[in-house]
Protein backbone atom coordinates (compact mmCIF):
# COMPACT_ATOMS: atom_id res chain seq x y z
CA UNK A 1 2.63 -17.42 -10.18
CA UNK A 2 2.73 -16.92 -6.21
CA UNK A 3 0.53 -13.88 -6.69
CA UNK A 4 -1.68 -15.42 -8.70
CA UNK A 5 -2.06 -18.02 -6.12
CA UNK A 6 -2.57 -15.53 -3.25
CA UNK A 7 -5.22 -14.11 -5.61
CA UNK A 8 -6.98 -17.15 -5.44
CA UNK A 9 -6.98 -17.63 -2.07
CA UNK A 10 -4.50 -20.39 -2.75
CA UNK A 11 -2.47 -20.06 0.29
CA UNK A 12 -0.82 -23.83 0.61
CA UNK A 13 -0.27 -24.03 -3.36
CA UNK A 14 1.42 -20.62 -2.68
CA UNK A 15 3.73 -21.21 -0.29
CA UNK A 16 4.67 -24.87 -1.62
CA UNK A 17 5.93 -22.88 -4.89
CA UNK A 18 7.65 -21.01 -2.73
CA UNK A 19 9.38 -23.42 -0.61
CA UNK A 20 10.26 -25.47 -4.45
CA UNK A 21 12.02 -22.47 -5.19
CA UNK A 22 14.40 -22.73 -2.03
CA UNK A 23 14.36 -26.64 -3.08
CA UNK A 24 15.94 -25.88 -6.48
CA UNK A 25 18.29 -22.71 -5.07
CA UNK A 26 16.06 -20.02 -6.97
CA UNK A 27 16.72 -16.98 -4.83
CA UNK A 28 13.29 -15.03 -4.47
CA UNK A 29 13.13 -11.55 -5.21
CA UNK A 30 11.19 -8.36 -3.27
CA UNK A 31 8.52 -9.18 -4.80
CA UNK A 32 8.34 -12.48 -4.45
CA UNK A 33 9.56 -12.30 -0.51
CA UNK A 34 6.52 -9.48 -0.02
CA UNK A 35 3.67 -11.42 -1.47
CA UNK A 36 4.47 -14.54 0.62
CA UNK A 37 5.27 -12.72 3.70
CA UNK A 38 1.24 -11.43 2.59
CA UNK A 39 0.64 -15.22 2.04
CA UNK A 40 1.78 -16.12 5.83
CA UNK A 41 -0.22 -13.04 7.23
CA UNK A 42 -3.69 -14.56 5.54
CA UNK A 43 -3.27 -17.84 6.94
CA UNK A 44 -1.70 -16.74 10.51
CA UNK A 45 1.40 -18.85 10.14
CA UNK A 46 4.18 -17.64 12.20
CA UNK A 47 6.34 -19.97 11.79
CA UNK A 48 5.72 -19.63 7.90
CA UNK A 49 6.05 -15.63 8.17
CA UNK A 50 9.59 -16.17 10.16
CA UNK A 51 10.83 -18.31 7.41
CA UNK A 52 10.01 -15.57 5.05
CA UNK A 53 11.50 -13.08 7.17
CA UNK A 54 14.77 -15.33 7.74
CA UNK A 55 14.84 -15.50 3.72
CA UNK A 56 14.35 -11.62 3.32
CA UNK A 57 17.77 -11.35 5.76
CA UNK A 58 19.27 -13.63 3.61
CA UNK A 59 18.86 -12.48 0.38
CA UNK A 60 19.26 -8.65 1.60
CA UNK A 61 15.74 -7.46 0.72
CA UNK A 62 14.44 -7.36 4.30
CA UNK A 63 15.97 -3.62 3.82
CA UNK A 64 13.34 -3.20 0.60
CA UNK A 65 10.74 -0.83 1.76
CA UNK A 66 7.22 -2.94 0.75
CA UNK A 67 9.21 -6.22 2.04
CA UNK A 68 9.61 -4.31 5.63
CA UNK A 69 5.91 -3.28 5.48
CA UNK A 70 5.03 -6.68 4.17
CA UNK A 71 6.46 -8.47 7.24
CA UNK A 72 5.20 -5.95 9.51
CA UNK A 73 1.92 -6.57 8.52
CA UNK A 74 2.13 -10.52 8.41
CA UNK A 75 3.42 -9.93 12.28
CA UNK A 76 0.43 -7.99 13.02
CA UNK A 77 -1.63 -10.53 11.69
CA UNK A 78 -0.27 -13.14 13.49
CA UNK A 79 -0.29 -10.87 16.94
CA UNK A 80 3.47 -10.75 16.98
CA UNK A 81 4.01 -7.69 17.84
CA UNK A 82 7.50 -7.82 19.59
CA UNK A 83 8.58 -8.97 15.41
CA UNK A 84 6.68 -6.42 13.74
CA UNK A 85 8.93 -3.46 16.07
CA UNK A 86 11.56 -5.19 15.41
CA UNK A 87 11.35 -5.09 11.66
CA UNK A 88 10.37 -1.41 11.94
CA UNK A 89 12.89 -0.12 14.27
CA UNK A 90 15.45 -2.21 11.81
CA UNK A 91 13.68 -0.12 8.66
CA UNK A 92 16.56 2.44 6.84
CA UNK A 93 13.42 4.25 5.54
CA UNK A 94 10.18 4.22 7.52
CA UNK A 95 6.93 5.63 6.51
CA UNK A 96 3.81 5.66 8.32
CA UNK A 97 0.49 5.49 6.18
CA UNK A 98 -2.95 6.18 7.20
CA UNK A 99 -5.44 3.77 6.01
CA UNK A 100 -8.83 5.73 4.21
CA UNK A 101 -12.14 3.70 4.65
């Protein structure tokens, strides 16, 4: 349903899902913790990004490959770049892709 929001361009109805979730103690999954860290990168929101990122610790999945690049792209977005070499230097596995335009 978060994705489907994102899709939409839904940002706010995204992240207040998301944020019901933690409410009601549903623990988010990669998935999940990727496409909102994606959701906090659209809208610029560091402070929403962090909370993703503090969640992704949490739950363990902050060591999950497409969560890592997720939140390294949400902290590019939002010109934190100090966060987004953190999250890479933490990264067990780190790949570096070229982007074809």
């Amino acid at each position: 349903m978060i994705n489907g929001y994102l899709k939409c361009s839904s940002y706010v109805e995204a992240f207040d899902l998301f944020c019901k979730m933690d409410h009601f103690n549903v623990k988010p999954g990669d998935f999940t913790l990727a496409t909102v860290s994606k959701v906090a990168g659209e809208i610029r929101d560091l402070v929403a990004g962090k909370l993703v990122h503090c969640q992704s610790i949490k739950t363990g999945f902050v060591l999950d490959i497409v969560v890592s690049n997720s939140l390294i792209s949400m902290y590019k977005k939002c010109g934190e770049f100090e966060g987004m070499k953190n999250v890479f230097d933490e990264m067990c596995e780190r790949n570096v892709g070229l982007g074809m335009h």
